[in-house]
N, C-alpha and C. Protein backbone atom coordinates (compact mmCIF):
# COMPACT_ATOMS: atom_id res chain seq x y z
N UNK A 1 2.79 -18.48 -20.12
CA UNK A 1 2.07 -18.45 -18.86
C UNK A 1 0.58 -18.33 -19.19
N UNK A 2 -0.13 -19.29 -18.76
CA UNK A 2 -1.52 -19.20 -18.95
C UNK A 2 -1.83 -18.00 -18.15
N UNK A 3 -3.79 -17.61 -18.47
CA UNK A 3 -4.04 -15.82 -18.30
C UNK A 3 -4.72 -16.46 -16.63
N UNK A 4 -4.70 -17.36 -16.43
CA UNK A 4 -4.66 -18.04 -14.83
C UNK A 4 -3.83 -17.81 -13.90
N UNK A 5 -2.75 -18.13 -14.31
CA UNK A 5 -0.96 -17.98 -13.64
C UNK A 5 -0.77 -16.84 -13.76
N UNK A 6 -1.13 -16.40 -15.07
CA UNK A 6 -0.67 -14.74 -14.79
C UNK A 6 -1.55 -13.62 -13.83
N UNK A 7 -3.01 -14.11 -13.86
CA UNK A 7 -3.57 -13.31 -12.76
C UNK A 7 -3.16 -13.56 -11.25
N UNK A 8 -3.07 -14.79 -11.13
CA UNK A 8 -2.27 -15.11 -9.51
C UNK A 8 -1.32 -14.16 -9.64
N UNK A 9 -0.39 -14.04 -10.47
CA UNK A 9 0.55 -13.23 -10.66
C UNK A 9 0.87 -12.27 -10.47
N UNK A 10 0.11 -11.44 -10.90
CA UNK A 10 -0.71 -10.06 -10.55
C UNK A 10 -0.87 -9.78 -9.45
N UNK A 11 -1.90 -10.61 -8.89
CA UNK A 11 -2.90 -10.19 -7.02
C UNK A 11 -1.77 -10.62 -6.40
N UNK A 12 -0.82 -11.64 -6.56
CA UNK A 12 0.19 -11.38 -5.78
C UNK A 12 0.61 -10.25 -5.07
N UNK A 13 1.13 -9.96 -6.91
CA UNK A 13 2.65 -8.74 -6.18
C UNK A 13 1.33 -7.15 -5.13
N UNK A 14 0.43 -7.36 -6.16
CA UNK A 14 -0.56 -6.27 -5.64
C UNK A 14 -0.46 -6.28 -3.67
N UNK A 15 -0.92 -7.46 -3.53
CA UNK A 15 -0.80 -8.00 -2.30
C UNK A 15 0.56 -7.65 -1.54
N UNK A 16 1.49 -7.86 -2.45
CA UNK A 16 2.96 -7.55 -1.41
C UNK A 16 2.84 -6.10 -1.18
N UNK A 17 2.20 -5.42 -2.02
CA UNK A 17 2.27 -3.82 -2.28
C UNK A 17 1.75 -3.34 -1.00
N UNK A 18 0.40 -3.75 -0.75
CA UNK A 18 -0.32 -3.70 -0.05
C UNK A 18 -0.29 -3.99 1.22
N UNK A 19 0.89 -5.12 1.42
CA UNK A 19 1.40 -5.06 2.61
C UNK A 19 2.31 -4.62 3.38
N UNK A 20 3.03 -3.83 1.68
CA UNK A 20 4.30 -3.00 2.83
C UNK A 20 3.30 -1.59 3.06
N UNK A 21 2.59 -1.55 2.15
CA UNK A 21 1.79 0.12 2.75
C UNK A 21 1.48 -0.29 3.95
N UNK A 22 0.74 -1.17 4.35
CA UNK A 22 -0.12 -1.24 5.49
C UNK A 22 1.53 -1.30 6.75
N UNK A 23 2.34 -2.26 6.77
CA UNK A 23 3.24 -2.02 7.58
C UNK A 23 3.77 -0.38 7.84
N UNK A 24 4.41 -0.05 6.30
CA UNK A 24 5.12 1.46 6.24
C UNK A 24 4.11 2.49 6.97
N UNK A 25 2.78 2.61 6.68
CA UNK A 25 1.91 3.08 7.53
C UNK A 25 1.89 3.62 9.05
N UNK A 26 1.66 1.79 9.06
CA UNK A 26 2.07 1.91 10.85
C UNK A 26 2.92 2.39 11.57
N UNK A 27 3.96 2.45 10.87
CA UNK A 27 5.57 2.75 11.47
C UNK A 27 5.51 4.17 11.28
N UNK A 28 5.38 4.62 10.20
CA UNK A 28 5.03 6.21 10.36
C UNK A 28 4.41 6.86 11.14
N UNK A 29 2.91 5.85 11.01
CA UNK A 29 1.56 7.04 11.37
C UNK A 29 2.31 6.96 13.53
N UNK A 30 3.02 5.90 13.84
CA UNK A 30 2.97 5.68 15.02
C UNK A 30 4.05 6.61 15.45
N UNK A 31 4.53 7.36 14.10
CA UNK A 31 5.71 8.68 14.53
C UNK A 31 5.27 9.81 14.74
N UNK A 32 4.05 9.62 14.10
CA UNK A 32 3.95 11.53 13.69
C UNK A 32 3.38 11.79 14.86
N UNK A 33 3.45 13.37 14.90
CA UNK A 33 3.41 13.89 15.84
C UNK A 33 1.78 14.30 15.64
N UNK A 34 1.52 14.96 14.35
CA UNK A 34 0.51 15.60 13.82
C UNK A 34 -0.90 14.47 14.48
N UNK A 35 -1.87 15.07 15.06
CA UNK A 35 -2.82 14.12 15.13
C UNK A 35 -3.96 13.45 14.09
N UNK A 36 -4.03 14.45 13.40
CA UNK A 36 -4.80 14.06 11.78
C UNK A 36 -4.18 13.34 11.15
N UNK A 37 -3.14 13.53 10.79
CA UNK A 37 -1.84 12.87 9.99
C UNK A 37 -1.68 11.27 10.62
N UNK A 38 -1.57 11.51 11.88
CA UNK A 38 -1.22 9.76 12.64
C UNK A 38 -2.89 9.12 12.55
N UNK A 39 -3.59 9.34 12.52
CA UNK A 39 -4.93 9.01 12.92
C UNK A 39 -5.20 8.40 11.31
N UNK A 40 -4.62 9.36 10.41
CA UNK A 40 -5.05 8.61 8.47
C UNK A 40 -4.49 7.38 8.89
N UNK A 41 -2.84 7.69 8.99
CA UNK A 41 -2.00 6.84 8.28
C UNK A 41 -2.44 5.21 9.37
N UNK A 42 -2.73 5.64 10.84
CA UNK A 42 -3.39 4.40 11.24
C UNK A 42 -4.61 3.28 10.58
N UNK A 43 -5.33 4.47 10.27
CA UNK A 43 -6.42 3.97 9.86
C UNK A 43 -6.22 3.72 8.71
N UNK A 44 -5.32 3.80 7.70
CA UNK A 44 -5.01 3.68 6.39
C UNK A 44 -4.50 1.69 6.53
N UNK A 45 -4.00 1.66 7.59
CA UNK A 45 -3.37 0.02 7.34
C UNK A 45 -4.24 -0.82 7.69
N UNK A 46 -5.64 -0.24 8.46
CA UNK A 46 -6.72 -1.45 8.00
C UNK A 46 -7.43 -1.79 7.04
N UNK A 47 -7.39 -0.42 6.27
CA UNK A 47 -7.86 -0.55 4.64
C UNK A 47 -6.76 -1.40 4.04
N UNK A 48 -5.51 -1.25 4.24
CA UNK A 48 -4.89 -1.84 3.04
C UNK A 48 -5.00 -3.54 3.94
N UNK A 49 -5.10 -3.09 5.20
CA UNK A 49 -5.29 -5.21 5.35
C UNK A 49 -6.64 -5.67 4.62
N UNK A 50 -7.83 -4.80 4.62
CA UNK A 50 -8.97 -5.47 4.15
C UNK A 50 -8.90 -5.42 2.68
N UNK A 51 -8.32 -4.74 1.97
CA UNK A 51 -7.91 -4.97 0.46
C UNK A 51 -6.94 -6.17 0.30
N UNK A 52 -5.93 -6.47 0.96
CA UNK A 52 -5.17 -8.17 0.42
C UNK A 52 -6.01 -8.77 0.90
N UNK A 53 -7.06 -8.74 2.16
CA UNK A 53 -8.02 -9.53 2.58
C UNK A 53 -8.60 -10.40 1.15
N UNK A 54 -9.36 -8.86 0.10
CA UNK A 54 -10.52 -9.29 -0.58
C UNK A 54 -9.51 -9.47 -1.79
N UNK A 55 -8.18 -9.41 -2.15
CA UNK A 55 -7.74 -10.09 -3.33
C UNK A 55 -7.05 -11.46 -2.83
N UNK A 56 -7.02 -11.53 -1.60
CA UNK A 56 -6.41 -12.94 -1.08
C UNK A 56 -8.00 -13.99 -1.36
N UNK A 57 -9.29 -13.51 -1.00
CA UNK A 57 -10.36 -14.28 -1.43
C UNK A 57 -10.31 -14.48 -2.96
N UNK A 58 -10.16 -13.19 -4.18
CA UNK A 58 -9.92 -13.90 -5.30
C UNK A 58 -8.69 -14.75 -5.10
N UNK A 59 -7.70 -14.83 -5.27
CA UNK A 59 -6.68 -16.37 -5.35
C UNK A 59 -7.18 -17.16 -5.01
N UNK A 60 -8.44 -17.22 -3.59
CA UNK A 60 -8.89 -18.79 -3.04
C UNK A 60 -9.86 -19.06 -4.37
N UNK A 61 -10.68 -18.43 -4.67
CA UNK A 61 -11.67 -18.34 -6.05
C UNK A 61 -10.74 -18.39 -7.28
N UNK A 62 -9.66 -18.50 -7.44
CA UNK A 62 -9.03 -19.15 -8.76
C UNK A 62 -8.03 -20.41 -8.23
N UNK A 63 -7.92 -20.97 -7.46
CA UNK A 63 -7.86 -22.35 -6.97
C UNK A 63 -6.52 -22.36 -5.83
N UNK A 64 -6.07 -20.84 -5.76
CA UNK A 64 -4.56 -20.96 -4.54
C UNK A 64 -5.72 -21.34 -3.67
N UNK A 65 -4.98 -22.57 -2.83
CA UNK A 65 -5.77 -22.65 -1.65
C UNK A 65 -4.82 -21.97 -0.47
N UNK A 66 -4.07 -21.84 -0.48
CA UNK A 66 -2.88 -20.51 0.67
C UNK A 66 -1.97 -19.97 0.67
N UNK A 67 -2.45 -18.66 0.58
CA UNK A 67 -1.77 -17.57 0.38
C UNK A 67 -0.77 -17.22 1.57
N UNK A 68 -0.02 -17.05 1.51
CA UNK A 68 1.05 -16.29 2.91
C UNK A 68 2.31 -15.18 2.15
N UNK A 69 1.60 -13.74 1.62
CA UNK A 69 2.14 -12.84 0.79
C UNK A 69 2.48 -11.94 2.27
N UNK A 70 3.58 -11.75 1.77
CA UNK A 70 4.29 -10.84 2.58
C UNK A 70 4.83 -9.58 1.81
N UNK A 71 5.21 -8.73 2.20
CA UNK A 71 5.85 -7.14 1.80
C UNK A 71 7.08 -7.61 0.94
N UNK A 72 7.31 -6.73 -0.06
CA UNK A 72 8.40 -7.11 -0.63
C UNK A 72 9.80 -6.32 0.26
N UNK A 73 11.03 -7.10 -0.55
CA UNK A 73 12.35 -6.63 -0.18
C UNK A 73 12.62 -5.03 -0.26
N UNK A 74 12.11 -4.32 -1.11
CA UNK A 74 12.18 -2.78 -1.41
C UNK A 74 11.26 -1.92 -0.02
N UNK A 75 9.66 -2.57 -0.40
CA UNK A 75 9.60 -2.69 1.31
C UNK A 75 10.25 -2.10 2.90
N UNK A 76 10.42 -3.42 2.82
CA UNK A 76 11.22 -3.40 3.87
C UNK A 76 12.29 -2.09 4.17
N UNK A 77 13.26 -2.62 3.10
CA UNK A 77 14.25 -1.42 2.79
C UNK A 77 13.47 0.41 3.39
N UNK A 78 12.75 0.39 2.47
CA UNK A 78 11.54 1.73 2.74
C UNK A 78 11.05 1.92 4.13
N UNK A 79 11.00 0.67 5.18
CA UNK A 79 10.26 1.14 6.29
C UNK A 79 11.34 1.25 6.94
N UNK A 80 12.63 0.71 6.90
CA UNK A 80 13.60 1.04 7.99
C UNK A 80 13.98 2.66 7.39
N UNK A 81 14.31 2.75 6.40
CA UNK A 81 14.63 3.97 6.32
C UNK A 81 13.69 4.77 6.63
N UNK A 82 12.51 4.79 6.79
CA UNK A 82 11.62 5.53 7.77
C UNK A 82 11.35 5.76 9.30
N UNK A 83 11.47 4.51 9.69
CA UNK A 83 12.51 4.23 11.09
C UNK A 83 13.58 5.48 11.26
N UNK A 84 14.70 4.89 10.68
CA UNK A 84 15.94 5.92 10.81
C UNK A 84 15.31 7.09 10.19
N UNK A 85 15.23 7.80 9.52
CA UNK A 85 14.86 9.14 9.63
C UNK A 85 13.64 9.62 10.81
N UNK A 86 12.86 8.79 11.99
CA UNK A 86 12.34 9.35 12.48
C UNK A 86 13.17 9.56 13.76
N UNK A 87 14.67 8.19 13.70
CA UNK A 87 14.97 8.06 14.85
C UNK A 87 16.54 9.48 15.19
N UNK A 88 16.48 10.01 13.44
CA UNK A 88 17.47 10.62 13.73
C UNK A 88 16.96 12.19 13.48
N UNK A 89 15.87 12.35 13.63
CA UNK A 89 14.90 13.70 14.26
C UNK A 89 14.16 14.29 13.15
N UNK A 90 13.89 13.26 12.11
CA UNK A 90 13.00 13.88 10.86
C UNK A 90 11.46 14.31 11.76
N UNK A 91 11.45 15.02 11.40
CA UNK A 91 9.96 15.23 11.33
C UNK A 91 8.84 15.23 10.98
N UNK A 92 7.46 15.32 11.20
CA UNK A 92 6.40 15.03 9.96
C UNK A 92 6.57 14.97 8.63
N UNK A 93 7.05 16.18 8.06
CA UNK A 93 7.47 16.74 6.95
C UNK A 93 7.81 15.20 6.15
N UNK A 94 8.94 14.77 7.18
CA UNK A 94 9.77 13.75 6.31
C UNK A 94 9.62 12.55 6.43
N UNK A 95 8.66 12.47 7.14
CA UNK A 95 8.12 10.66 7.72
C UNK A 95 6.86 11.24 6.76
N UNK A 96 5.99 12.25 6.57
CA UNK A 96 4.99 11.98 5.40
C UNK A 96 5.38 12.14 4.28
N UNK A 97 6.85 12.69 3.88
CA UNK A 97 7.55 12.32 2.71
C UNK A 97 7.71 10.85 1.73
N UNK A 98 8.05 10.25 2.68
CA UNK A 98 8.27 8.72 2.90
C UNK A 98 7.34 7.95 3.24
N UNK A 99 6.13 8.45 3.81
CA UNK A 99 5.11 7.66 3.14
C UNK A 99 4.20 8.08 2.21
N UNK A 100 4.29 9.23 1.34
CA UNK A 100 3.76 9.35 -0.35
C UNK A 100 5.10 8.74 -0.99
N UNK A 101 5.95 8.33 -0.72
CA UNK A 101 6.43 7.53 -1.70
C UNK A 101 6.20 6.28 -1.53
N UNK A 102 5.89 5.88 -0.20
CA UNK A 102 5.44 4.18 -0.28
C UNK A 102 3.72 4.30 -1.32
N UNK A 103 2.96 5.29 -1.11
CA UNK A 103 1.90 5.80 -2.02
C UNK A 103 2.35 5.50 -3.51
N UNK A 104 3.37 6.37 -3.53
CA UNK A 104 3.51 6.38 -5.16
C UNK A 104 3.84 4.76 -5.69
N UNK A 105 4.51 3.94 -4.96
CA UNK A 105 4.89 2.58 -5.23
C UNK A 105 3.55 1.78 -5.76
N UNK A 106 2.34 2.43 -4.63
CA UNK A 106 1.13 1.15 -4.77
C UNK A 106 0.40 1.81 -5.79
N UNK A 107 0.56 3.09 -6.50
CA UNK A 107 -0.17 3.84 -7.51
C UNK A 107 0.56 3.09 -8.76
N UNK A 108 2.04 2.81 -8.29
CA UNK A 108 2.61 2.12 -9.93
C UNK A 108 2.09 1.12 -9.68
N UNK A 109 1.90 0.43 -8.88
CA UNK A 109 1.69 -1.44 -9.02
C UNK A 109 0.42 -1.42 -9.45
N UNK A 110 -0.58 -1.01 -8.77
CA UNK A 110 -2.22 -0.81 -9.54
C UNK A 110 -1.92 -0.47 -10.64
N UNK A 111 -1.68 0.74 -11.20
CA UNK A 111 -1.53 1.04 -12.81
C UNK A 111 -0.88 -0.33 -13.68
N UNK A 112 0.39 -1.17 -12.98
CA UNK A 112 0.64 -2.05 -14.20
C UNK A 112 -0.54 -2.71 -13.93
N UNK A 113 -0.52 -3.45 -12.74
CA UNK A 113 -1.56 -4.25 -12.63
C UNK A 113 -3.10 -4.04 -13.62
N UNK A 114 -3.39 -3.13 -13.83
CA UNK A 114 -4.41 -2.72 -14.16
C UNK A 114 -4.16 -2.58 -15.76
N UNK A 115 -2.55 -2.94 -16.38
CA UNK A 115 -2.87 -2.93 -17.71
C UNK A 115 -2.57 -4.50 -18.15
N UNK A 116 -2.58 -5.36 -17.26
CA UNK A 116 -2.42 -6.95 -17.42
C UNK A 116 -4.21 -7.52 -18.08
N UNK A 117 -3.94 -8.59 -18.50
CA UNK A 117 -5.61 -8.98 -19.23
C UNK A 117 -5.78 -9.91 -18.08
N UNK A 118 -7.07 -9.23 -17.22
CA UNK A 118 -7.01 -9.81 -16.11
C UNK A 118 -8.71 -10.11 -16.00
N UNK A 119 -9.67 -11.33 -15.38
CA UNK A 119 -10.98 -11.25 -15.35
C UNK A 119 -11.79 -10.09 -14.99
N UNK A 120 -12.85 -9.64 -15.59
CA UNK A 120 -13.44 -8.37 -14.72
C UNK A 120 -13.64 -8.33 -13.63
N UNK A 121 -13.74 -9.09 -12.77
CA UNK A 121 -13.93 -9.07 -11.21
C UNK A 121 -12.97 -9.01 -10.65
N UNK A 122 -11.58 -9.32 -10.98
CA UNK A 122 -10.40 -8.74 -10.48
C UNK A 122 -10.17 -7.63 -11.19
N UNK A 123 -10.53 -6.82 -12.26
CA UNK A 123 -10.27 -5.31 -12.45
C UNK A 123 -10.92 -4.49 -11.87
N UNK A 124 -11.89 -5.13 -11.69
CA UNK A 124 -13.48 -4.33 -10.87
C UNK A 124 -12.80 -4.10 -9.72
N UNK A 125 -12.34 -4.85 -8.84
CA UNK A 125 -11.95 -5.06 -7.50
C UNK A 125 -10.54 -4.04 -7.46
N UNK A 126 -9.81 -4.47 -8.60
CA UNK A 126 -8.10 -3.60 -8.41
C UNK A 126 -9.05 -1.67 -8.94
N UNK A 127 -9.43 -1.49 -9.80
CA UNK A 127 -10.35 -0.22 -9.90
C UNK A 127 -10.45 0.46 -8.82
N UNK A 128 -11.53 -0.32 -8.10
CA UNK A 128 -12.21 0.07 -6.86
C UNK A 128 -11.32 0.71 -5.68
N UNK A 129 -10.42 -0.32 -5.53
CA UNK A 129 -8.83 -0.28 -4.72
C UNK A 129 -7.82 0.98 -5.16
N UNK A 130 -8.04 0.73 -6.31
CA UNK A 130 -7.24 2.15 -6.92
C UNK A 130 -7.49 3.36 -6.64
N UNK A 131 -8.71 3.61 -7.04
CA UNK A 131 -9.52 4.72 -6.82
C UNK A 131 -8.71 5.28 -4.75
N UNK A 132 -9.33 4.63 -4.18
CA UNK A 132 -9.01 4.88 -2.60
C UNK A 132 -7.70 4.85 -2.66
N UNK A 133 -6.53 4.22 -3.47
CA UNK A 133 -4.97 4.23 -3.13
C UNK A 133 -4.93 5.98 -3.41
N UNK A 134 -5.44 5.89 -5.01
CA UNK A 134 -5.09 7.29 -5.13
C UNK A 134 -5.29 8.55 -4.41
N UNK A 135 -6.47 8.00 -3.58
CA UNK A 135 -7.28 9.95 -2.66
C UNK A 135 -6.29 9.22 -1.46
N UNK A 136 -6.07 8.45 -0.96
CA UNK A 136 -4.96 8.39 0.17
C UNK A 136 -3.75 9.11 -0.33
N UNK A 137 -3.21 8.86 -1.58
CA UNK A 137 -1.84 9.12 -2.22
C UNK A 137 -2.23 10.82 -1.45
N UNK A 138 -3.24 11.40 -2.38
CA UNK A 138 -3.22 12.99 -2.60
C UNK A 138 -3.58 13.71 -0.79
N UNK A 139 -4.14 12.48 -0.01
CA UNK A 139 -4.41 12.78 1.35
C UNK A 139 -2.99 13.29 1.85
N UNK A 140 -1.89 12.05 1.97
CA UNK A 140 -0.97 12.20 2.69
C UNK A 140 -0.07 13.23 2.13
N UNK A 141 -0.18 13.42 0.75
CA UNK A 141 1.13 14.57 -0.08
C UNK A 141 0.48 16.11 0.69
N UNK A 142 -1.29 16.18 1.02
CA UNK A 142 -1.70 17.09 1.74
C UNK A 142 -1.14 17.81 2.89
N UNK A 143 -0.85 16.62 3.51
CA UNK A 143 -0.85 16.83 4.48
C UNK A 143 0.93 17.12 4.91
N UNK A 144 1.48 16.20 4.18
CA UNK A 144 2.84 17.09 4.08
C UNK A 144 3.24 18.19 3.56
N UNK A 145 2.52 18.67 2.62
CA UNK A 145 2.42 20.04 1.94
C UNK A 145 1.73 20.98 3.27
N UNK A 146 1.36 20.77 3.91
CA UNK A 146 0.97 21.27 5.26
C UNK A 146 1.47 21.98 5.87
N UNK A 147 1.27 22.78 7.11
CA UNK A 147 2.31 23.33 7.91
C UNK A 147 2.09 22.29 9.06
N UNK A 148 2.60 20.81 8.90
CA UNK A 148 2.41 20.07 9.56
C UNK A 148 4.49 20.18 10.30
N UNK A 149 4.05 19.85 11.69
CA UNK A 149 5.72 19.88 12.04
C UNK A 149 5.84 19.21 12.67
């Protein structure tokens, strides 16, 4: 695989990552009860849309001319079961449980991502991205460590 194919490769899956956070997000933050807590996790899925935003512009800048990345299958899986545990009376506790683990998912994908030989302007960019996945990661584990109910 040329180091071309393999960076598409990369901002891909990053991208799918990025889109089940931003979905899993929504579905949560639109549970909780907590108002700080719903107000992150809202505002958390326009960051993660404007991050596939600016790695969907690198792919147009290495020659994909259209992208249409969607959330992966695990994903998915992850937001219904967040669903059902809100629908069968979890509470904050456990809907911000379940979303530091959709956290911990986009902390592994940046980390591989980030050990692939990738141009500096896409490490610069996945870095940058990282940095904010991670203080979200430690935001939301906060806030479930909380006496949030």
């Amino acid at each position: 695989m040329s180091n071309n194919e393999n960076t598409i490769k990369v901002v891909r899956s990053v991208i799918q990552v990025l889109h089940d956070g931003q979905q899993g997000l929504a579905t949560i933050g639109s549970e909780l009860k907590n108002e700080a807590a719903k107000r992150f996790c809202l505002e958390e899925t326009q960051v993660r849309a404007n991050f596939a935003a600016e790695l969907t512009n690198e792919l147009h800048r290495l020659g994909v001319p259209d992208v249409h990345e969607t959330g992966t299958a695990s994903g998915t899986v992850h937001r219904v079961w967040a669903e059902l545990k809100s629908k069968l009376g979890g509470g904050d506790h456990t809907l911000l449980e379940t979303a530091e683990q959709g956290e911990d998912e986009a902390k592994r994908k940046y980390a591989e991502a980030l050990q692939e030989s990738l141009p500096g302007t896409v490490i610069d960019l996945l870095r940058r991205q990282q940095e904010h996945i991670n203080r979200s990661h430690d935001i939301i584990r906060a806030f479930r460590d909380s006496k949030v109910s």
